[in-house]
PDB file of N, CA and C in Angstrom:
ATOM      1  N   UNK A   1     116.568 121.600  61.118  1.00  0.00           N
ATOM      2  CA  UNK A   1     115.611 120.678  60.551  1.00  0.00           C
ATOM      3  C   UNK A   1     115.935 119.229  60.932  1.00  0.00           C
ATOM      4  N   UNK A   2     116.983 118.465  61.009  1.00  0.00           N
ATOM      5  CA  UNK A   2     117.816 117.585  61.375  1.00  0.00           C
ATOM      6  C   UNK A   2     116.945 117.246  63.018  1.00  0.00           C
ATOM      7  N   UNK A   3     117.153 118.710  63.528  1.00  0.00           N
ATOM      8  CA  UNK A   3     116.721 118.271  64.761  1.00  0.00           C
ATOM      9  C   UNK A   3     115.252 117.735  65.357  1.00  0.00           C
ATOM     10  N   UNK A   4     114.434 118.724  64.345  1.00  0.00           N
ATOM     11  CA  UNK A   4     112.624 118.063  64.335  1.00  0.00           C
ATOM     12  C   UNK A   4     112.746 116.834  63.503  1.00  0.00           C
ATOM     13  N   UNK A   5     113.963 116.833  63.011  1.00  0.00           N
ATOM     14  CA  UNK A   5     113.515 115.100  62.501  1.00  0.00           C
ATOM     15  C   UNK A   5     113.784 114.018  63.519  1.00  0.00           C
ATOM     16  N   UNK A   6     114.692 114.005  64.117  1.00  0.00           N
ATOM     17  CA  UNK A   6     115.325 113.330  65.057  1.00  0.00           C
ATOM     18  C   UNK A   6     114.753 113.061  66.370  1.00  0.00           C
ATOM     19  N   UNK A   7     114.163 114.426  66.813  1.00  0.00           N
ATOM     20  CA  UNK A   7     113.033 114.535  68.292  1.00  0.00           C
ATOM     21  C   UNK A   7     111.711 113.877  67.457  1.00  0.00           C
ATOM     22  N   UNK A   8     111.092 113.711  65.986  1.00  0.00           N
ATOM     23  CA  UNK A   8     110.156 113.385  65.926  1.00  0.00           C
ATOM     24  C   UNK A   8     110.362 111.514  65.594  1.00  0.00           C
ATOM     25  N   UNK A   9     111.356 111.443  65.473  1.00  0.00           N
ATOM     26  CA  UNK A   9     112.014 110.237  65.368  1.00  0.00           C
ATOM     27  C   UNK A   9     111.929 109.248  66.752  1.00  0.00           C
ATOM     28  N   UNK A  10     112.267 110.031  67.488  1.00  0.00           N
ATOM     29  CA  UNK A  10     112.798 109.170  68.990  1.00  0.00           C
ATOM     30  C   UNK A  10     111.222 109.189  69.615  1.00  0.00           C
ATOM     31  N   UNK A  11     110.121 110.197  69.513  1.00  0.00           N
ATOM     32  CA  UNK A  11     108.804 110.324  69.991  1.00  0.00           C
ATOM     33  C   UNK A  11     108.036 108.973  69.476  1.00  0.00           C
ATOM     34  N   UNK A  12     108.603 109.093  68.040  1.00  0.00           N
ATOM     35  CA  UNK A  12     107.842 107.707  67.627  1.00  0.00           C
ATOM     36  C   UNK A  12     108.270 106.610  68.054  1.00  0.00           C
ATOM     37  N   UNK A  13     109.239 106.282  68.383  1.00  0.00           N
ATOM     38  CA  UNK A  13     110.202 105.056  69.019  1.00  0.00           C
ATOM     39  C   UNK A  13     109.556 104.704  70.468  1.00  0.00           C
ATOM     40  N   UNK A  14     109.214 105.515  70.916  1.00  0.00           N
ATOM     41  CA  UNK A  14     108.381 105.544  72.703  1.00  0.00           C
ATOM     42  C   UNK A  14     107.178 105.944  72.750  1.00  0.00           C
ATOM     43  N   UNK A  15     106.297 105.801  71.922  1.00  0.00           N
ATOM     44  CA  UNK A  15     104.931 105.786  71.548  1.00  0.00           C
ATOM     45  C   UNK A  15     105.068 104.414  71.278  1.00  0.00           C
ATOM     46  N   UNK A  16     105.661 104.134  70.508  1.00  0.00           N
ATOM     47  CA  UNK A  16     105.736 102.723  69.836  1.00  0.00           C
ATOM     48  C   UNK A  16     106.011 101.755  70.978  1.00  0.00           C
ATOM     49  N   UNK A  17     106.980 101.936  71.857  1.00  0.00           N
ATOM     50  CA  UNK A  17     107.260 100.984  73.010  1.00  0.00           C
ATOM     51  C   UNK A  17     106.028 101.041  73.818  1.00  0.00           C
ATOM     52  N   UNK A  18     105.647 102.574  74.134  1.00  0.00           N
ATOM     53  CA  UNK A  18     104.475 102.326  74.520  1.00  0.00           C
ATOM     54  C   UNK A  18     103.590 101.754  74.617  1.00  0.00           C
ATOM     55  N   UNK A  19     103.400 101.590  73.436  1.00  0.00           N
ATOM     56  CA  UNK A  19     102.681 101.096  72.960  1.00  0.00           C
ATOM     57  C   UNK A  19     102.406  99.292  73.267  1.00  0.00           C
ATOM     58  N   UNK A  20     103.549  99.240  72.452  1.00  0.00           N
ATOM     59  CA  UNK A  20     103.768  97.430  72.555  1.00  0.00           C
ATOM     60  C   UNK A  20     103.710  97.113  74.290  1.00  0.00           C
ATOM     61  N   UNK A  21     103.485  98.106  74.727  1.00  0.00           N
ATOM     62  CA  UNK A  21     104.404  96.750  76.164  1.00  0.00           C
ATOM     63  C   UNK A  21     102.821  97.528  77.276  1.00  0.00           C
ATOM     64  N   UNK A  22     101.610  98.189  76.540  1.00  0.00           N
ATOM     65  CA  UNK A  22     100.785  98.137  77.244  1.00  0.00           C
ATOM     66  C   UNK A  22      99.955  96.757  76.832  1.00  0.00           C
ATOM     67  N   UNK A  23      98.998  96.235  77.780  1.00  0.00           N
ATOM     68  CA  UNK A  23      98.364  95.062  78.418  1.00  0.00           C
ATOM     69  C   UNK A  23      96.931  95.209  76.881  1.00  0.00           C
ATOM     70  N   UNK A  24      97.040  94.268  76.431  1.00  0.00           N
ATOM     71  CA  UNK A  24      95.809  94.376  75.834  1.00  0.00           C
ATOM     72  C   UNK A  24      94.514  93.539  76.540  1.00  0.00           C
ATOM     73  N   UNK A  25      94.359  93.093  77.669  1.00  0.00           N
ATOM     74  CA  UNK A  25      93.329  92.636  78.200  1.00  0.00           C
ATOM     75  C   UNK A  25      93.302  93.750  79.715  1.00  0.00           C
ATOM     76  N   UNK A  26      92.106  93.900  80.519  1.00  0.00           N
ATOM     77  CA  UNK A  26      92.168  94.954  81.354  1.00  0.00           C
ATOM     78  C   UNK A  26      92.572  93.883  82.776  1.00  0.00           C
ATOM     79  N   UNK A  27      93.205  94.688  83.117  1.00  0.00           N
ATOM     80  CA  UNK A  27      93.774  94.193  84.515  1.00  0.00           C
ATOM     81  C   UNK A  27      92.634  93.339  85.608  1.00  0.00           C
ATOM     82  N   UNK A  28      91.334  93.892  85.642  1.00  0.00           N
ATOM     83  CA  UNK A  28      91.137  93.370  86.369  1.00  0.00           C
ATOM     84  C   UNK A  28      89.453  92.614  85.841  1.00  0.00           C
ATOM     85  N   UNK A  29      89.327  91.214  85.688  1.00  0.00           N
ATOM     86  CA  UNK A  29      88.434  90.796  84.840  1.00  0.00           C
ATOM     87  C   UNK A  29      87.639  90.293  85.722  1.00  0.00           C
ATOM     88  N   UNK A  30      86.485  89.788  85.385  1.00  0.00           N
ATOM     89  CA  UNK A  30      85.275  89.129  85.857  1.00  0.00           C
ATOM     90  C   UNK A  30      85.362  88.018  86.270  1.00  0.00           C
ATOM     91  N   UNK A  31      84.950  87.303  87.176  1.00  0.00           N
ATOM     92  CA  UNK A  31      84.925  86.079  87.844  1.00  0.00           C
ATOM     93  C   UNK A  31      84.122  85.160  87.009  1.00  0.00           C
ATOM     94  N   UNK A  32      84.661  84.143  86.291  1.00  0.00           N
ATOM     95  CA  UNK A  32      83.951  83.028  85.427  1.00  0.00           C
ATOM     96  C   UNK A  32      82.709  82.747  85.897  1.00  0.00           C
ATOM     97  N   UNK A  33      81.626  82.479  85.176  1.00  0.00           N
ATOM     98  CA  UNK A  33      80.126  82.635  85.197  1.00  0.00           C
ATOM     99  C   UNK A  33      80.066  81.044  86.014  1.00  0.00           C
ATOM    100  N   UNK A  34      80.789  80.299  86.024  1.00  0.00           N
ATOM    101  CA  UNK A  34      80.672  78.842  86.799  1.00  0.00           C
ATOM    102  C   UNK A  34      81.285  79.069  87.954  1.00  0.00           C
ATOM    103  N   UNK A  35      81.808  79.999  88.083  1.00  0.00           N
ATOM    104  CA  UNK A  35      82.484  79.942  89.817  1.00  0.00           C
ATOM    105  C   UNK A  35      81.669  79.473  90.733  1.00  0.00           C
ATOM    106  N   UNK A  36      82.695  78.761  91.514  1.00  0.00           N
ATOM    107  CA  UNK A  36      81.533  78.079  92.667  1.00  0.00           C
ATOM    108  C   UNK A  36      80.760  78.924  93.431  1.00  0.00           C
ATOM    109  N   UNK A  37      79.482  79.115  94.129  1.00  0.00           N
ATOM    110  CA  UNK A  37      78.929  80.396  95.343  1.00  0.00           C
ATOM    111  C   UNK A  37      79.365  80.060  96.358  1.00  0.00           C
ATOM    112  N   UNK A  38      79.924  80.817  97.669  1.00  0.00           N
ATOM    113  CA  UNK A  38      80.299  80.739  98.861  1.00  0.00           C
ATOM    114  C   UNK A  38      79.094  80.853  99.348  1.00  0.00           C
ATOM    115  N   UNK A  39      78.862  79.993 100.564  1.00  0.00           N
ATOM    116  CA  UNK A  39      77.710  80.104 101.148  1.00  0.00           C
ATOM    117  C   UNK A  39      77.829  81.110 102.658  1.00  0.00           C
ATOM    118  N   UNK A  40      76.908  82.254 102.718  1.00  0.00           N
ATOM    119  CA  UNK A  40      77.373  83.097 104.362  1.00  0.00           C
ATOM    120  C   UNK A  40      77.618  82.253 105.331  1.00  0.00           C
ATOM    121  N   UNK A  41      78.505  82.978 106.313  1.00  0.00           N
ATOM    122  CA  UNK A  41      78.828  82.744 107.317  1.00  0.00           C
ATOM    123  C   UNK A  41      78.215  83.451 108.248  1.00  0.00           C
ATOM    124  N   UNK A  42      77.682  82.298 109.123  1.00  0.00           N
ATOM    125  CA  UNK A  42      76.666  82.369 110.109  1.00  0.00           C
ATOM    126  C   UNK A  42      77.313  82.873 111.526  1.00  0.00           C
ATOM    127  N   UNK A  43      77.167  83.562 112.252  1.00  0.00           N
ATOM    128  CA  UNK A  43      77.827  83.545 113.477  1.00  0.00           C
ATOM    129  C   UNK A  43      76.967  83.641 114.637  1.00  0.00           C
ATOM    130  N   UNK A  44      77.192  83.196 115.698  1.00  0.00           N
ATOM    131  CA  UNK A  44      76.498  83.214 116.813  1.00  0.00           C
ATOM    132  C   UNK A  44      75.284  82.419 116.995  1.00  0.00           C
ATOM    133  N   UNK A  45      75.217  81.754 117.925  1.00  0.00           N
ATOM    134  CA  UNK A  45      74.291  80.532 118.750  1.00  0.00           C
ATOM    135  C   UNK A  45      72.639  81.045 117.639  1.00  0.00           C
ATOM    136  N   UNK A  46      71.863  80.233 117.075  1.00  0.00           N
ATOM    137  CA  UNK A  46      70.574  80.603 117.250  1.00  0.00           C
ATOM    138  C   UNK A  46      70.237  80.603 118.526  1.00  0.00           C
ATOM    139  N   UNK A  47      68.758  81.956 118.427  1.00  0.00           N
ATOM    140  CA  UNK A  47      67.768  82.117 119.875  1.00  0.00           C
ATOM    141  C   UNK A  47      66.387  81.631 119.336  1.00  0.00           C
ATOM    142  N   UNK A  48      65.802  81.917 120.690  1.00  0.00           N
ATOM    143  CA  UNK A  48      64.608  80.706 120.602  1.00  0.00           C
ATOM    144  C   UNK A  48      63.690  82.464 120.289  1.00  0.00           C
ATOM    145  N   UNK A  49      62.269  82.729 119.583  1.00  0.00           N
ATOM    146  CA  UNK A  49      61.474  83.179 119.706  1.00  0.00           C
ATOM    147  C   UNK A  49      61.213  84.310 120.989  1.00  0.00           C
ATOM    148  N   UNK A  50      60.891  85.359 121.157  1.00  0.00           N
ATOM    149  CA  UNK A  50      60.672  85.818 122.113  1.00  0.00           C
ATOM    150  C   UNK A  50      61.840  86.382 123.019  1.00  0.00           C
ATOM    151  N   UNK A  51      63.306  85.448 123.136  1.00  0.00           N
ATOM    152  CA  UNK A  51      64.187  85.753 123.893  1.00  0.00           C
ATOM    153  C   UNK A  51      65.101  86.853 123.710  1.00  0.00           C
ATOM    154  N   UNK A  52      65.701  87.624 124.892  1.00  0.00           N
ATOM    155  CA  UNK A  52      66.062  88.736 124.127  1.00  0.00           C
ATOM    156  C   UNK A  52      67.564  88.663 123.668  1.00  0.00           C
ATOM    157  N   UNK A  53      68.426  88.961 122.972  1.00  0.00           N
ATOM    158  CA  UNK A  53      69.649  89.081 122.706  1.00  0.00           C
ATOM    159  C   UNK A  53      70.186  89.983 122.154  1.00  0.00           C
ATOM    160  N   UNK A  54      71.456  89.799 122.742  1.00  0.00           N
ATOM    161  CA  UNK A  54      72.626  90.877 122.691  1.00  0.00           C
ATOM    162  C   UNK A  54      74.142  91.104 121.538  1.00  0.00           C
ATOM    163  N   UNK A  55      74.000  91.855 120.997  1.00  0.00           N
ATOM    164  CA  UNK A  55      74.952  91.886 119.638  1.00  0.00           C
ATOM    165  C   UNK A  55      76.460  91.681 120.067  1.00  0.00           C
ATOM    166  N   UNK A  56      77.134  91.404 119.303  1.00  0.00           N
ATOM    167  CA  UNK A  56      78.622  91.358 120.020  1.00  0.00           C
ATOM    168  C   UNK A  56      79.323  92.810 119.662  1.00  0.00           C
ATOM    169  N   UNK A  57      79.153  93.441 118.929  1.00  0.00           N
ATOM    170  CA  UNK A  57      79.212  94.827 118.621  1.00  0.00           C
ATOM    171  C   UNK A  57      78.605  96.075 119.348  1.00  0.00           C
ATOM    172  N   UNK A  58      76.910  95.632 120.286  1.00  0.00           N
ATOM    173  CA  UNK A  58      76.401  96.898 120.497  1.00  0.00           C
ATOM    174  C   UNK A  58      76.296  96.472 121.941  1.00  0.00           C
ATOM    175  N   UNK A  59      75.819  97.084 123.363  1.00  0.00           N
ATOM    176  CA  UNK A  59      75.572  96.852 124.015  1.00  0.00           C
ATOM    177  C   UNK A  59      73.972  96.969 124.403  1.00  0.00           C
ATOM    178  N   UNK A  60      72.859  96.872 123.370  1.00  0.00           N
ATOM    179  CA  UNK A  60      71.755  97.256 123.245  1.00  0.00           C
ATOM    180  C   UNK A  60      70.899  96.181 123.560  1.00  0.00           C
ATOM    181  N   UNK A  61      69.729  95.699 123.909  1.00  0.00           N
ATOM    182  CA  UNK A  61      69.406  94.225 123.204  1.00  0.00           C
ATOM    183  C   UNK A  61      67.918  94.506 122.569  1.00  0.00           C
ATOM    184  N   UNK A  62      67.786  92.987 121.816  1.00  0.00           N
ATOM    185  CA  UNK A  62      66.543  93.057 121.047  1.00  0.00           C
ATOM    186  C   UNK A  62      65.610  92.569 121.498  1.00  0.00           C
ATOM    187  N   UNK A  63      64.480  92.724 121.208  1.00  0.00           N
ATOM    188  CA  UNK A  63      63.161  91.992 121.644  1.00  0.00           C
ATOM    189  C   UNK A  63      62.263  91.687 120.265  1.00  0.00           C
ATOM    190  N   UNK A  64      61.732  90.643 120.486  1.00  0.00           N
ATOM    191  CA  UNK A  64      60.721  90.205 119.402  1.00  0.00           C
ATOM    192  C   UNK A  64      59.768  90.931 119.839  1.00  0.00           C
ATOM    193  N   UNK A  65      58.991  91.574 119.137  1.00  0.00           N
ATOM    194  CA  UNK A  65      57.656  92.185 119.400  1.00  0.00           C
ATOM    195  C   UNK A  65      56.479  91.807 118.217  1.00  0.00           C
ATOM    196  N   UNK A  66      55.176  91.339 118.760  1.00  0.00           N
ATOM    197  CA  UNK A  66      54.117  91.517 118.135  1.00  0.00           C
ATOM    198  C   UNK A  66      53.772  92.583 117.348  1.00  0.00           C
ATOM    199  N   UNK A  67      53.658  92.479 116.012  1.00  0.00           N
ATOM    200  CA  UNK A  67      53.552  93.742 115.282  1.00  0.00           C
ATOM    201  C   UNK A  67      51.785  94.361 115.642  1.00  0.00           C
ATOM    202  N   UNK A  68      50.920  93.763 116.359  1.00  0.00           N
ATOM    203  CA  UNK A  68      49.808  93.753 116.235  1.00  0.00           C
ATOM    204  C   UNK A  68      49.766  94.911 118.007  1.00  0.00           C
ATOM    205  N   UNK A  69      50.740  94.953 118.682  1.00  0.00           N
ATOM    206  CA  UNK A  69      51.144  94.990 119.894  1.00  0.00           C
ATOM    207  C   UNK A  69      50.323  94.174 120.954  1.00  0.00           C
ATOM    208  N   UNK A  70      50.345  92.872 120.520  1.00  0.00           N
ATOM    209  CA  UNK A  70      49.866  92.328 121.791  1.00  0.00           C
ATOM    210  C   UNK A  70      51.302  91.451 122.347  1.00  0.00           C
ATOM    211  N   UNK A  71      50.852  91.078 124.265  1.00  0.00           N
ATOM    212  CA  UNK A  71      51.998  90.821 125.211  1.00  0.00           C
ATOM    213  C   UNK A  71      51.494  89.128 124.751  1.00  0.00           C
TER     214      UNK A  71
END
């Protein structure tokens, strides 16, 4: 009997530490509602209308097209 007192003794002792020494706010919180906005980062030259260009990723290129299909 000694001994369920003793194992129920030391369980409570490390529940209890447990206890105390977990974080009462969560690790990972929300970014303050005033944070400044980063504005995107733009990359690569603007093109003019019509001209065709090439991705730095694909070797494909684009064309502006008339949705109406006229040249």
């Amino acid at each position: 009997m000694k001994f369920l007192a003793a194992l129920f003794f030391f369980l409570s002792v490390v529940a209890l530490a447990v206890h105390a020494c977990s974080p009462t706010t969560p690790a990972v919180t929300a970014p303050p509602t005033n944070a400044p906005t980063v504005a995107p980062v733009v990359t690569g030259a603007p093109t003019e209308a019509g001209k065709s260009t090439t991705s730095a990723h694909a070797s494909s290129t684009t064309t502006t097209v008339d949705p109406n299909g006229r040249k």
